[in-house]
N, C-alpha and C. Protein backbone atom coordinates (compact mmCIF):
# COMPACT_ATOMS: atom_id res chain seq x y z
N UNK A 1 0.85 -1.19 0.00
CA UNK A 1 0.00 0.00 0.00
C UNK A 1 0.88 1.24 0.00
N UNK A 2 0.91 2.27 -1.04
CA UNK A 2 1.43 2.97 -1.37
C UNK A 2 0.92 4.69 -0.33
N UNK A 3 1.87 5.15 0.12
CA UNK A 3 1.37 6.31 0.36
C UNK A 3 0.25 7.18 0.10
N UNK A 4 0.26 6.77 -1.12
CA UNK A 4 -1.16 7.53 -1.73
C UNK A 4 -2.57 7.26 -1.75
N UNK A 5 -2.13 5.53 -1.52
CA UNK A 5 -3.32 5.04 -1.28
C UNK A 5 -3.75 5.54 -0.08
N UNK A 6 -3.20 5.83 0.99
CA UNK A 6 -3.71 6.00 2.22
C UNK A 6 -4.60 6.74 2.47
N UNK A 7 -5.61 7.05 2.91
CA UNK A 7 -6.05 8.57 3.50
C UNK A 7 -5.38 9.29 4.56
N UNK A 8 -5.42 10.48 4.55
CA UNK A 8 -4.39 11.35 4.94
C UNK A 8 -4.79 11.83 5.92
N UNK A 9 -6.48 11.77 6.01
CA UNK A 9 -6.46 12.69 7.30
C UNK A 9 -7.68 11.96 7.90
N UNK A 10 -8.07 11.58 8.94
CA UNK A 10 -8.61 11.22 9.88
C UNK A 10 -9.92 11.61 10.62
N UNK A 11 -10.98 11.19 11.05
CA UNK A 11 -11.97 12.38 11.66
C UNK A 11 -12.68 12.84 10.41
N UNK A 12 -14.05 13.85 11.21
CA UNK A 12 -14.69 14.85 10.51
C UNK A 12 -14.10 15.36 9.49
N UNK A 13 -14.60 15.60 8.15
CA UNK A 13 -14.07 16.30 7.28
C UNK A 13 -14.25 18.01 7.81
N UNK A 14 -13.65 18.60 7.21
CA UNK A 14 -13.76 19.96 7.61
C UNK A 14 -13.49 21.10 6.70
N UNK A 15 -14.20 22.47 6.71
CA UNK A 15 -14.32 23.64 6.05
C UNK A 15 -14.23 23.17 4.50
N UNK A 16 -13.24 23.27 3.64
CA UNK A 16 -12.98 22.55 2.11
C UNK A 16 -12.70 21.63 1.88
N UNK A 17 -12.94 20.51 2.79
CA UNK A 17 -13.12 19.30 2.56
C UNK A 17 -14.68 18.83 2.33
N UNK A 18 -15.26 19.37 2.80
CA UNK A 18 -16.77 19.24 2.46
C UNK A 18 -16.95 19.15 0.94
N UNK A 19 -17.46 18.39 0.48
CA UNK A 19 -17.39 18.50 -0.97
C UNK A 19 -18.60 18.17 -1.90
N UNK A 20 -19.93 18.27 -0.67
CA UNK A 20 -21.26 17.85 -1.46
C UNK A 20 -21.97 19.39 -1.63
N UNK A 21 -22.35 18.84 -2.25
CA UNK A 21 -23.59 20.79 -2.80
C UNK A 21 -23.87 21.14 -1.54
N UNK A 22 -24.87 20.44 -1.13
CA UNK A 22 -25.83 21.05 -0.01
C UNK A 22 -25.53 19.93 1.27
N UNK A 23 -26.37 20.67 2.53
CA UNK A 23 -25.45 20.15 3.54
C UNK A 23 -27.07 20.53 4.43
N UNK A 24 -26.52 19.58 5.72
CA UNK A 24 -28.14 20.36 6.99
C UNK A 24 -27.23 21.10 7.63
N UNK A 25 -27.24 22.21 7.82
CA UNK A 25 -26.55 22.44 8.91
C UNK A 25 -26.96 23.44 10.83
N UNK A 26 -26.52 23.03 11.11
CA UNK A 26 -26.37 23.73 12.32
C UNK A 26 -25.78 24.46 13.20
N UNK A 27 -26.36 25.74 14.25
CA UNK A 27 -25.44 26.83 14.44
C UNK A 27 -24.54 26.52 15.39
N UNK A 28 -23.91 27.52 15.71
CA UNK A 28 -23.08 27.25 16.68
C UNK A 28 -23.44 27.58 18.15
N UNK A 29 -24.65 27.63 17.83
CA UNK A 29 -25.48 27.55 19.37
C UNK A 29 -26.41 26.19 19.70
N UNK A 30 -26.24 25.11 18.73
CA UNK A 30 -26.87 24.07 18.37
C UNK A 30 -28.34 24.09 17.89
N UNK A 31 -28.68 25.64 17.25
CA UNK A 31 -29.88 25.81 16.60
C UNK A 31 -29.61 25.34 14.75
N UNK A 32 -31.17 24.67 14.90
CA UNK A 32 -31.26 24.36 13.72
C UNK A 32 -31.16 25.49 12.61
N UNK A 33 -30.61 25.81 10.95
CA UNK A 33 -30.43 26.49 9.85
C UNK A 33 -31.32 25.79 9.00
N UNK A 34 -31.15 24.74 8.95
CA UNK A 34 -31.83 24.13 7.50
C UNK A 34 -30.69 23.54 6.58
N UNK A 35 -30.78 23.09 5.26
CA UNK A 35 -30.74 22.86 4.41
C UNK A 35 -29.90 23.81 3.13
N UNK A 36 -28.79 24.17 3.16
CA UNK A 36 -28.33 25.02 2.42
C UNK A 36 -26.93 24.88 1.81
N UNK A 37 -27.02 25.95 0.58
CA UNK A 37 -25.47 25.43 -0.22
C UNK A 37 -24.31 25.39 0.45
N UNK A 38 -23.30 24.45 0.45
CA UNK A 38 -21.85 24.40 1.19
C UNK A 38 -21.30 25.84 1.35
N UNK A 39 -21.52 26.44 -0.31
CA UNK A 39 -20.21 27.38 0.04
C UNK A 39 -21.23 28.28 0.93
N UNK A 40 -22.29 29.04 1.20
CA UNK A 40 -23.22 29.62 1.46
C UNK A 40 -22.39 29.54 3.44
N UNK A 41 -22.38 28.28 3.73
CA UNK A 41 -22.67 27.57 4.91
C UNK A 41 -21.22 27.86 5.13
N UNK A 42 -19.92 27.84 4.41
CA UNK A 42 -18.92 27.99 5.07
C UNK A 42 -18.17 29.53 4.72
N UNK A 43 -19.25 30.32 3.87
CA UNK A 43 -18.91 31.60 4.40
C UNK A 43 -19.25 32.02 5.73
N UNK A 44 -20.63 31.35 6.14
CA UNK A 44 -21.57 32.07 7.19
C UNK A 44 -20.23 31.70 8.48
N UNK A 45 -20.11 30.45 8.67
CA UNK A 45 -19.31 30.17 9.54
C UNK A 45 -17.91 30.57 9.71
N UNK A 46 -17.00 31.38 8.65
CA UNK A 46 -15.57 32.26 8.52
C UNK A 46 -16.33 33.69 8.75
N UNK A 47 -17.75 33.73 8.65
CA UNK A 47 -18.10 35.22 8.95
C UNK A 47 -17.98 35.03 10.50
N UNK A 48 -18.21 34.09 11.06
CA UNK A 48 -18.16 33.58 12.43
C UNK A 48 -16.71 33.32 13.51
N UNK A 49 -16.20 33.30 12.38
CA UNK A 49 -14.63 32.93 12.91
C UNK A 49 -14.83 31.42 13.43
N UNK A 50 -15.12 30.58 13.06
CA UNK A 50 -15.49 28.81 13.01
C UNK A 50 -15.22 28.23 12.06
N UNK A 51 -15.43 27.10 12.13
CA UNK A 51 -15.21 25.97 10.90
C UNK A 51 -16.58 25.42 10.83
N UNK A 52 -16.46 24.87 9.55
CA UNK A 52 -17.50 24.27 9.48
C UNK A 52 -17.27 22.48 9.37
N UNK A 53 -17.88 21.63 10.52
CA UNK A 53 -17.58 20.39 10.43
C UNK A 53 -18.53 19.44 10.25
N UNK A 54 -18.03 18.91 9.54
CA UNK A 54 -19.16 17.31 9.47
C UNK A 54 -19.38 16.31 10.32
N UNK A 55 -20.46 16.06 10.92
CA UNK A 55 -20.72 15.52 12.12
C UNK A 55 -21.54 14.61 11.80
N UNK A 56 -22.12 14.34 10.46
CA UNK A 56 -22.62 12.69 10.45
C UNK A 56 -22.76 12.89 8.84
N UNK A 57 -21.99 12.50 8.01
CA UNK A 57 -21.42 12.60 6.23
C UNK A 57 -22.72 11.39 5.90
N UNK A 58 -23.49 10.56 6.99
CA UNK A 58 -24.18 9.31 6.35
C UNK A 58 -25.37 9.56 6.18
N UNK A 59 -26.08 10.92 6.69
CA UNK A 59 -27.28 11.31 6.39
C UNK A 59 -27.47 11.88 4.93
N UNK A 60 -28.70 12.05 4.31
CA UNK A 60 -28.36 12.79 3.42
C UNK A 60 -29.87 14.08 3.30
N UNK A 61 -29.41 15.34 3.38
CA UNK A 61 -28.00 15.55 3.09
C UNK A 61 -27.33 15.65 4.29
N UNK A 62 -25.90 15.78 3.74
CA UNK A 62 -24.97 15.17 5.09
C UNK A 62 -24.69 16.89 6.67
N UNK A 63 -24.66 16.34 7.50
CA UNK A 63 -24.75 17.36 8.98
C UNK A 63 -24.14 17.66 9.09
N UNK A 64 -23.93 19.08 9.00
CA UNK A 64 -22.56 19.91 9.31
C UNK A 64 -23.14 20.86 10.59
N UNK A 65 -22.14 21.03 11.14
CA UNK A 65 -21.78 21.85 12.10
C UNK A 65 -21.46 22.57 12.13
N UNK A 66 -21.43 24.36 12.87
CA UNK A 66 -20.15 25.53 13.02
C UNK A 66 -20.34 25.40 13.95
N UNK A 67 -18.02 25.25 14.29
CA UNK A 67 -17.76 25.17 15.76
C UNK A 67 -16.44 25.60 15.39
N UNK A 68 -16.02 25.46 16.63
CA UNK A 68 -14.53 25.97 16.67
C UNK A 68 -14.06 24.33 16.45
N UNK A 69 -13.07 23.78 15.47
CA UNK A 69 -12.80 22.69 15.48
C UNK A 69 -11.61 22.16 16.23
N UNK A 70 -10.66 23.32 16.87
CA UNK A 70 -9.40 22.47 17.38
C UNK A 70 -10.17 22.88 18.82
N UNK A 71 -10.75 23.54 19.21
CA UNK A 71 -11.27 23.39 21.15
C UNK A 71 -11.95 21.81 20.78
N UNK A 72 -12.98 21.57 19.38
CA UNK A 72 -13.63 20.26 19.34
C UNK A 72 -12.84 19.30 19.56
N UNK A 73 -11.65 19.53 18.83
CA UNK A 73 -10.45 18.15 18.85
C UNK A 73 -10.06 18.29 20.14
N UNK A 74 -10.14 19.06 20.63
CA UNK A 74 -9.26 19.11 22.33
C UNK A 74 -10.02 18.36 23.27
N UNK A 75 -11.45 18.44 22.82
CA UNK A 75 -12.31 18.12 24.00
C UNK A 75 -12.38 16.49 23.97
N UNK A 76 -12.56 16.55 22.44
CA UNK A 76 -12.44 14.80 22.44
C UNK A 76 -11.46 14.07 23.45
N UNK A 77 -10.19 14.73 22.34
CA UNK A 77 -9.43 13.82 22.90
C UNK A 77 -9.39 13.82 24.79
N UNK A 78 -9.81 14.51 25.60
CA UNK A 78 -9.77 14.67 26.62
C UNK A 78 -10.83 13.49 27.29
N UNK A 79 -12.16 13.53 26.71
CA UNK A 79 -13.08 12.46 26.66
C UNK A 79 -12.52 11.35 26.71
N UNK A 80 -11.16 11.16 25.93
CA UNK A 80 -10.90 9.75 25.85
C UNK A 80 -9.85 9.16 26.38
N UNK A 81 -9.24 10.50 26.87
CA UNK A 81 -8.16 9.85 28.25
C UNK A 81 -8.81 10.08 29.48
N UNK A 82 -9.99 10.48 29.73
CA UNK A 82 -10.95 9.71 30.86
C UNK A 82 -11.81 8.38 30.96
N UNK A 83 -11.93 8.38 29.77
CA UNK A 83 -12.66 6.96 29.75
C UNK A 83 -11.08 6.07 29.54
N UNK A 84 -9.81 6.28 29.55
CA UNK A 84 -9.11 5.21 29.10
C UNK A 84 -8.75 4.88 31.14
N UNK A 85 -8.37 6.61 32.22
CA UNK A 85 -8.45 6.41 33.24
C UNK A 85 -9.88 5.31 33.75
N UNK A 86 -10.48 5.61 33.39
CA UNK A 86 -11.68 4.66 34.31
C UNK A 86 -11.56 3.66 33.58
N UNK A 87 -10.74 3.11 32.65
CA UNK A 87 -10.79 1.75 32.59
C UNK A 87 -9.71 1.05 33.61
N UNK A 88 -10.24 -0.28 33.51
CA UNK A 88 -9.71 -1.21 34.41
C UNK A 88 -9.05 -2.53 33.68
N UNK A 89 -7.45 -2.75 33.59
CA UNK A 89 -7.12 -3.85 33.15
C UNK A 89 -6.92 -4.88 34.39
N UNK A 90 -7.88 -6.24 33.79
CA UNK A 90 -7.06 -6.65 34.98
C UNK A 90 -6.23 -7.95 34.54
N UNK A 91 -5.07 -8.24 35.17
CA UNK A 91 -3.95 -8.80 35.09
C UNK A 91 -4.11 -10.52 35.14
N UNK A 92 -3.66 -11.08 34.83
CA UNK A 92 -3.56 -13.02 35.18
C UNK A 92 -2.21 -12.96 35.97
N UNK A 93 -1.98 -13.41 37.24
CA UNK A 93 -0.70 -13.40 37.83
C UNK A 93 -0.72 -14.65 38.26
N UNK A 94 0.41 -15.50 38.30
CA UNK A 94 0.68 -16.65 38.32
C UNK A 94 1.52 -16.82 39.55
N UNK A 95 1.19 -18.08 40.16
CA UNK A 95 1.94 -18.59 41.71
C UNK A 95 2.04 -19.83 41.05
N UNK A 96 3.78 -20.30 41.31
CA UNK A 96 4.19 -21.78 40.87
C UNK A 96 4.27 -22.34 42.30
N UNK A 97 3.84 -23.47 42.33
CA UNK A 97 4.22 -24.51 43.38
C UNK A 97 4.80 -25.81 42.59
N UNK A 98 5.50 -26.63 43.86
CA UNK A 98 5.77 -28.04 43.67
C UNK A 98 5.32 -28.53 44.43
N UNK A 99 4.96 -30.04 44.11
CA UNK A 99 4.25 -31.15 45.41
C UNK A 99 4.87 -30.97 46.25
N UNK A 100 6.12 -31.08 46.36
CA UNK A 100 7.27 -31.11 48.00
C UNK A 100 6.77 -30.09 48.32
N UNK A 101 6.69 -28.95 47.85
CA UNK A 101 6.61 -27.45 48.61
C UNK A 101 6.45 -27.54 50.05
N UNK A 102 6.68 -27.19 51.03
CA UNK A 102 6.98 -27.08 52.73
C UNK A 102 5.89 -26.23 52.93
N UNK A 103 4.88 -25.97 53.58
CA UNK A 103 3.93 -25.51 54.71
C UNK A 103 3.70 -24.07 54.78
N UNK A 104 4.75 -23.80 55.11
CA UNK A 104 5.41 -22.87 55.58
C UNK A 104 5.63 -21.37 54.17
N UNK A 105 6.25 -22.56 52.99
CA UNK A 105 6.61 -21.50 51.93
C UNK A 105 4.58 -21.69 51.14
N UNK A 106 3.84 -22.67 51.46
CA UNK A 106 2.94 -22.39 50.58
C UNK A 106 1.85 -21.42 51.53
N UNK A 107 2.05 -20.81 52.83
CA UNK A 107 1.64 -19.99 53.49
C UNK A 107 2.14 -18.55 52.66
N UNK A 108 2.92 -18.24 52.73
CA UNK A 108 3.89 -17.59 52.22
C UNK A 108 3.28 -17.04 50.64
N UNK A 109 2.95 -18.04 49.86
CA UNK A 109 2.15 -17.94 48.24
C UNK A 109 1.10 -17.49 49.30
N UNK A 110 -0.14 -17.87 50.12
CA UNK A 110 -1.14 -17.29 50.22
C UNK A 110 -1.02 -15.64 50.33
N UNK A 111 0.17 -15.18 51.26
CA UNK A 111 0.01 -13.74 51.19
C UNK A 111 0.30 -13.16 49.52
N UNK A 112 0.96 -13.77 49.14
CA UNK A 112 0.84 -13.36 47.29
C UNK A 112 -0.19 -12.99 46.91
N UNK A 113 -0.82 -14.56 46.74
CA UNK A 113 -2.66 -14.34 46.25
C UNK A 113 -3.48 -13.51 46.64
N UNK A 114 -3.22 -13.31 48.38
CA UNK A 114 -4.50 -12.41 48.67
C UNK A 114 -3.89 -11.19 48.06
N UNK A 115 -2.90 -10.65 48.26
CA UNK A 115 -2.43 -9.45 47.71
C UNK A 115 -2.94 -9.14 45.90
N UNK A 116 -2.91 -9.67 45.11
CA UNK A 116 -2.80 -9.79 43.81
C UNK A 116 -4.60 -9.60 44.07
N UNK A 117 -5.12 -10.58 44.48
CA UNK A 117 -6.79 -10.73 44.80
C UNK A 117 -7.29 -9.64 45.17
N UNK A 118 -6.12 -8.72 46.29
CA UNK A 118 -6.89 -7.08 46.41
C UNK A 118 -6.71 -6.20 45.43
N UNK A 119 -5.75 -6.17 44.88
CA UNK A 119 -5.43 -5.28 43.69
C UNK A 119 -6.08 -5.76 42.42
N UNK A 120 -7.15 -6.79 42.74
CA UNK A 120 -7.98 -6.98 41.23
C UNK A 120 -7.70 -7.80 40.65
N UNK A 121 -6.54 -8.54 39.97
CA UNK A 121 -6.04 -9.11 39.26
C UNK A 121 -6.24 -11.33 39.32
N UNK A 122 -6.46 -11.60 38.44
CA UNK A 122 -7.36 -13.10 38.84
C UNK A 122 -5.71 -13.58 39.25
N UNK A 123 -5.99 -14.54 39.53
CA UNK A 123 -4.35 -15.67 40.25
C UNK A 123 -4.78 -16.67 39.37
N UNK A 124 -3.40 -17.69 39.28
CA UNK A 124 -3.60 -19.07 38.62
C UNK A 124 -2.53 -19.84 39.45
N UNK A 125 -3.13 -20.99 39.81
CA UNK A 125 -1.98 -21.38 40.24
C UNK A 125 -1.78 -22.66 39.77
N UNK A 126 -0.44 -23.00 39.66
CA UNK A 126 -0.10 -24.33 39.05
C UNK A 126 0.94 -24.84 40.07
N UNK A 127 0.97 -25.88 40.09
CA UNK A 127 1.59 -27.15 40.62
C UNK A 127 2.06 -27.74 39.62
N UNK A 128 3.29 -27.83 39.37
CA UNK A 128 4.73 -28.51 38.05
C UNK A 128 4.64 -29.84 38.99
N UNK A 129 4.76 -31.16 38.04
CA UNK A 129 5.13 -32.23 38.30
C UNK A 129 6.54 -32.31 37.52
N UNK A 130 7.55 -33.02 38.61
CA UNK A 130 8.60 -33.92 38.22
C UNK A 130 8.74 -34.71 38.19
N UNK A 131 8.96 -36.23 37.49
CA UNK A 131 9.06 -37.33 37.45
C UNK A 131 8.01 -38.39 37.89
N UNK A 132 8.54 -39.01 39.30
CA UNK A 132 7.09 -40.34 39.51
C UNK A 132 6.27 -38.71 40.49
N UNK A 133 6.66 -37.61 40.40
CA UNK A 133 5.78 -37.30 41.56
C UNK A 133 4.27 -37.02 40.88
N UNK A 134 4.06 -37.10 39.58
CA UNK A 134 2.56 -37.00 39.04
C UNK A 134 2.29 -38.41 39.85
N UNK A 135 2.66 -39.43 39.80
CA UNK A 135 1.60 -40.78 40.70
C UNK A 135 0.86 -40.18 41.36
N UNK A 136 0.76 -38.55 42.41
CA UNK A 136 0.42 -38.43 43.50
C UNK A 136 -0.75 -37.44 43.07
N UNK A 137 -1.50 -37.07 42.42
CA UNK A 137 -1.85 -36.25 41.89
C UNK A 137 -2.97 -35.08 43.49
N UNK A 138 -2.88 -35.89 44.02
CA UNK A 138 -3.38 -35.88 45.43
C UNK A 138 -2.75 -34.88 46.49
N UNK A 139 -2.08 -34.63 46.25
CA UNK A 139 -0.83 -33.86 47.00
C UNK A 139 -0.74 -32.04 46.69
N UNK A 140 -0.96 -32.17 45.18
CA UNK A 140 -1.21 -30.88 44.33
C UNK A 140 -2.43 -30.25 44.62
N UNK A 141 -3.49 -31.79 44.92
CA UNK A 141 -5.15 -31.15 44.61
C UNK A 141 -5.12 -30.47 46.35
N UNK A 142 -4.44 -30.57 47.21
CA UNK A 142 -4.56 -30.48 48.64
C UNK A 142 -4.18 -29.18 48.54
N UNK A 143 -2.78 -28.98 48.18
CA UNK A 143 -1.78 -27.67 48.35
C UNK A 143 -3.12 -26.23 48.13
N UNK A 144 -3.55 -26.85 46.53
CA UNK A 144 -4.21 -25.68 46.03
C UNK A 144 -5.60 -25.47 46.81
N UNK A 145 -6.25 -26.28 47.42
CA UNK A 145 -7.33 -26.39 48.44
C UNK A 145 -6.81 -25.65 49.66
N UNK A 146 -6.09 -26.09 49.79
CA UNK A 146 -5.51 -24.76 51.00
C UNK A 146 -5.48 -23.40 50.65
N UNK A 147 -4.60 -23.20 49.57
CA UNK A 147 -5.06 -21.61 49.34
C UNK A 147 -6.16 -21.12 48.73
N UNK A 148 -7.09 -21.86 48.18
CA UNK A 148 -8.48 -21.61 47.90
C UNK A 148 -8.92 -21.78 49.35
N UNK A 149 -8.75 -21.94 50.26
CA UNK A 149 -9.37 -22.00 51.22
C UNK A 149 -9.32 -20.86 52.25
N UNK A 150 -7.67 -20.22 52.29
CA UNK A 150 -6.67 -18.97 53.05
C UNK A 150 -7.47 -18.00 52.18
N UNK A 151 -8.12 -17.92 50.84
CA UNK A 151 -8.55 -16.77 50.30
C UNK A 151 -9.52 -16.91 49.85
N UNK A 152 -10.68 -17.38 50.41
CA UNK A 152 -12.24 -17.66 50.19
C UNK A 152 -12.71 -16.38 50.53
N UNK A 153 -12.70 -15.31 51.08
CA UNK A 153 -13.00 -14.54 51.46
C UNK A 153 -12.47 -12.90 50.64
N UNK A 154 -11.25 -13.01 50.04
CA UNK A 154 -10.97 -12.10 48.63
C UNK A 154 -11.11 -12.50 47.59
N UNK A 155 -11.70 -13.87 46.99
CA UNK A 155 -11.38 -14.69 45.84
C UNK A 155 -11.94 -15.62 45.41
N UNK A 156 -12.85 -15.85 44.09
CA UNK A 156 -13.94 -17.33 44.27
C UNK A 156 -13.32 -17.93 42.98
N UNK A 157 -13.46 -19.26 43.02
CA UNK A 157 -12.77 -20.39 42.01
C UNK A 157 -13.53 -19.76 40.82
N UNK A 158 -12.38 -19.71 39.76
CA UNK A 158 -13.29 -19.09 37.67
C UNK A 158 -13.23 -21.06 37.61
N UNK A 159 -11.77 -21.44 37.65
CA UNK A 159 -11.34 -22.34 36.95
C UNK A 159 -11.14 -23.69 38.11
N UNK A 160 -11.73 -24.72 38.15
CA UNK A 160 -11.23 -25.63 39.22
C UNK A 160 -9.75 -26.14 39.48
N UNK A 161 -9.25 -26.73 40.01
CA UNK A 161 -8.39 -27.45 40.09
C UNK A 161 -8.68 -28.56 38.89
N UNK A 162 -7.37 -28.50 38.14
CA UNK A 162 -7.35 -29.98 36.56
C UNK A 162 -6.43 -29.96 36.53
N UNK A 163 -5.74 -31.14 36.44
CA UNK A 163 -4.39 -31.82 35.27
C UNK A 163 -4.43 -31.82 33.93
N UNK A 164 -3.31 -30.77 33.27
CA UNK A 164 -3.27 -30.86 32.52
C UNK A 164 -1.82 -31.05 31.71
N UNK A 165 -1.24 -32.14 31.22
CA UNK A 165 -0.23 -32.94 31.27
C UNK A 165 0.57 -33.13 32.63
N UNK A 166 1.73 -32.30 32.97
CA UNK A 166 2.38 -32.92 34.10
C UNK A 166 2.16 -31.38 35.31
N UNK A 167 1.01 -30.53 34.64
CA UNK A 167 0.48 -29.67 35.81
C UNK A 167 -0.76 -29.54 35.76
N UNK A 168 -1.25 -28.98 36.99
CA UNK A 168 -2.29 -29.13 37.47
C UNK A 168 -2.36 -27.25 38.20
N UNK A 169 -3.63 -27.05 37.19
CA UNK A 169 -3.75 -25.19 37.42
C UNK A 169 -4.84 -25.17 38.04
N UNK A 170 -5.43 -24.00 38.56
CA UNK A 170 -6.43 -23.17 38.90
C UNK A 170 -6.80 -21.93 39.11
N UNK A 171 -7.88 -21.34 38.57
CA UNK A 171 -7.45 -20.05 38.31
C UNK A 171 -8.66 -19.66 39.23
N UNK A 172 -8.11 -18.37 40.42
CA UNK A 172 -9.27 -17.49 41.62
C UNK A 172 -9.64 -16.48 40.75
N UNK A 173 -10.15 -16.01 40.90
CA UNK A 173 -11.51 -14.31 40.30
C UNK A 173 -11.42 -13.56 41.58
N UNK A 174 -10.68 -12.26 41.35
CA UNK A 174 -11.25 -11.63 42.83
C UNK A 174 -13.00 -11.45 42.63
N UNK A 175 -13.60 -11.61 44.25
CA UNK A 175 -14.65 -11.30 44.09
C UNK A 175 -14.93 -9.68 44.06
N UNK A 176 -16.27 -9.72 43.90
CA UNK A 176 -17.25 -8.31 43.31
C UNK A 176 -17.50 -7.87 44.73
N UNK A 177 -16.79 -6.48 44.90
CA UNK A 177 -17.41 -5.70 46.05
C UNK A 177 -18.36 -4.81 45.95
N UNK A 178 -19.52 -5.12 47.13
CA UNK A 178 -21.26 -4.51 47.02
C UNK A 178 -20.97 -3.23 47.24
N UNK A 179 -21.13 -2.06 46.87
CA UNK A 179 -21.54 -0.76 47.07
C UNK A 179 -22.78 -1.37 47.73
N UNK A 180 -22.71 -0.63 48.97
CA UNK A 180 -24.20 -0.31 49.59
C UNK A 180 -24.48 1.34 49.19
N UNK A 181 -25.60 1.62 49.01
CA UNK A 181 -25.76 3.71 49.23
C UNK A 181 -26.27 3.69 49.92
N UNK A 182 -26.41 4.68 50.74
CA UNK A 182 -27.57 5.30 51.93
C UNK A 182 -28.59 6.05 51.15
C-alpha cells in the first residue's frame, strides 16, 4: 500500500473538505439552519470565525456543524483519556508450586494471592510435576485447596483445580465488592 493510497487525514471532514452541494446544517449555538449550499454555509461560519464540520457525512443531506474545530479536537481527545483512566485492566498473575513445597513456603504464596486478589487481578496457580511425583496427583489437589481456602474470602474459584499434562492449574476471580448507598 502505497502512500497515496492511504487517506491522509482522519476524523470529521472539515471547512474545504466538504465537498457535497448542499449540507443540513447547524449553528453554533446548536440551533437548527436548514438545508443550504456548502459554500453559502462555510462563508456564514468564517463570517463567524469557526469551521464548518461534518458531524454525520451518512445522512443525506450530510450534517454539518459551526464550531470551533481544534477546542472540538481538544475536547475529544480529553473524553478519551478519561474513559481510558476509568478503565480497568485486569492482570492473570501466576503462583508456581511443587508437590514437596513445605507448609510454611505455601503460606507464604497465600500472602501473594490475597495481595494480587486485592489489587484486582485473577491468580492461577499451578503445581509442576517432576518425574514419579505425578503418581500423586493428590498432593497438588490439597496444596491448592488450602489456598483456595486462606482466600475464600478475597477470591472465588473461575477455573477448578485440573491436570493438565504434568500440571495441574487453577485459576481465583477476585470477588465483586457490594456498594451499599444510603
Amino acid at each position: 500500500m502505497g502512500s497515496r493510497d492511504r487517506p491522509r487525514n482522519f476524523g470529521p471532514r472539515v471547512n474545504d473538505r466538504i465537498r457535497v452541494p448542499e449540507i443540513r446544517v447547524i449553528g453554533a449555538e446548536g440551533e437548527m439552519l436548514g438545508v443550504m449550499n456548502t459554500d453559502e454555509a462555510r462563508r456564514m461560519a468564517r463570517g463567524l470565525d469557526l469551521d464548518l464540520v461534518e458531524v454525520n457525512p451518512k445522512a443525506a443531506p450530510p450534517v454539518c456543524k459551526i464550531m470551533d474545530f481544534g477546542k472540538f479536537k481538544y475536547e475529544e481527545k480529553k473524553k478519551q483519556n478519561e474513559a481510558r483512566k476509568r478503565q480497568t485492566q485486569i492482570a492473570l498473575k501466576e503462583i508456581k508450586l511443587r508437590p514437596k513445597t513445605d507448609d510454611h513456603d505455601v503460606e507464604f504464596k497465600v500472602k501473594h494471592v490475597r495481595r494480587f486478589l486485592e489489587e484486582g487481578n485473577k491468580v492461577k496457580i499451578t503445581v509442576r510435576f517432576r518425574g514419579r511425583e505425578i503418581t500423586h496427583p493428590e498432593t497438588a489437589k490439597r496444596q491448592i485447596d488450602v489456598i483456595i481456602e486462606a482466600v475464600d474470602d478475597l477470591g472465588s474459584v473461575e477455573t477448578p483445580a485440573r491436570l493438565e499434562g504434568r500440571t495441574m492449574t487453577a485459576i481465583l476471580a477476585p470477588r465483586v465488592k457490594v456498594q451499599h448507598t444510603r
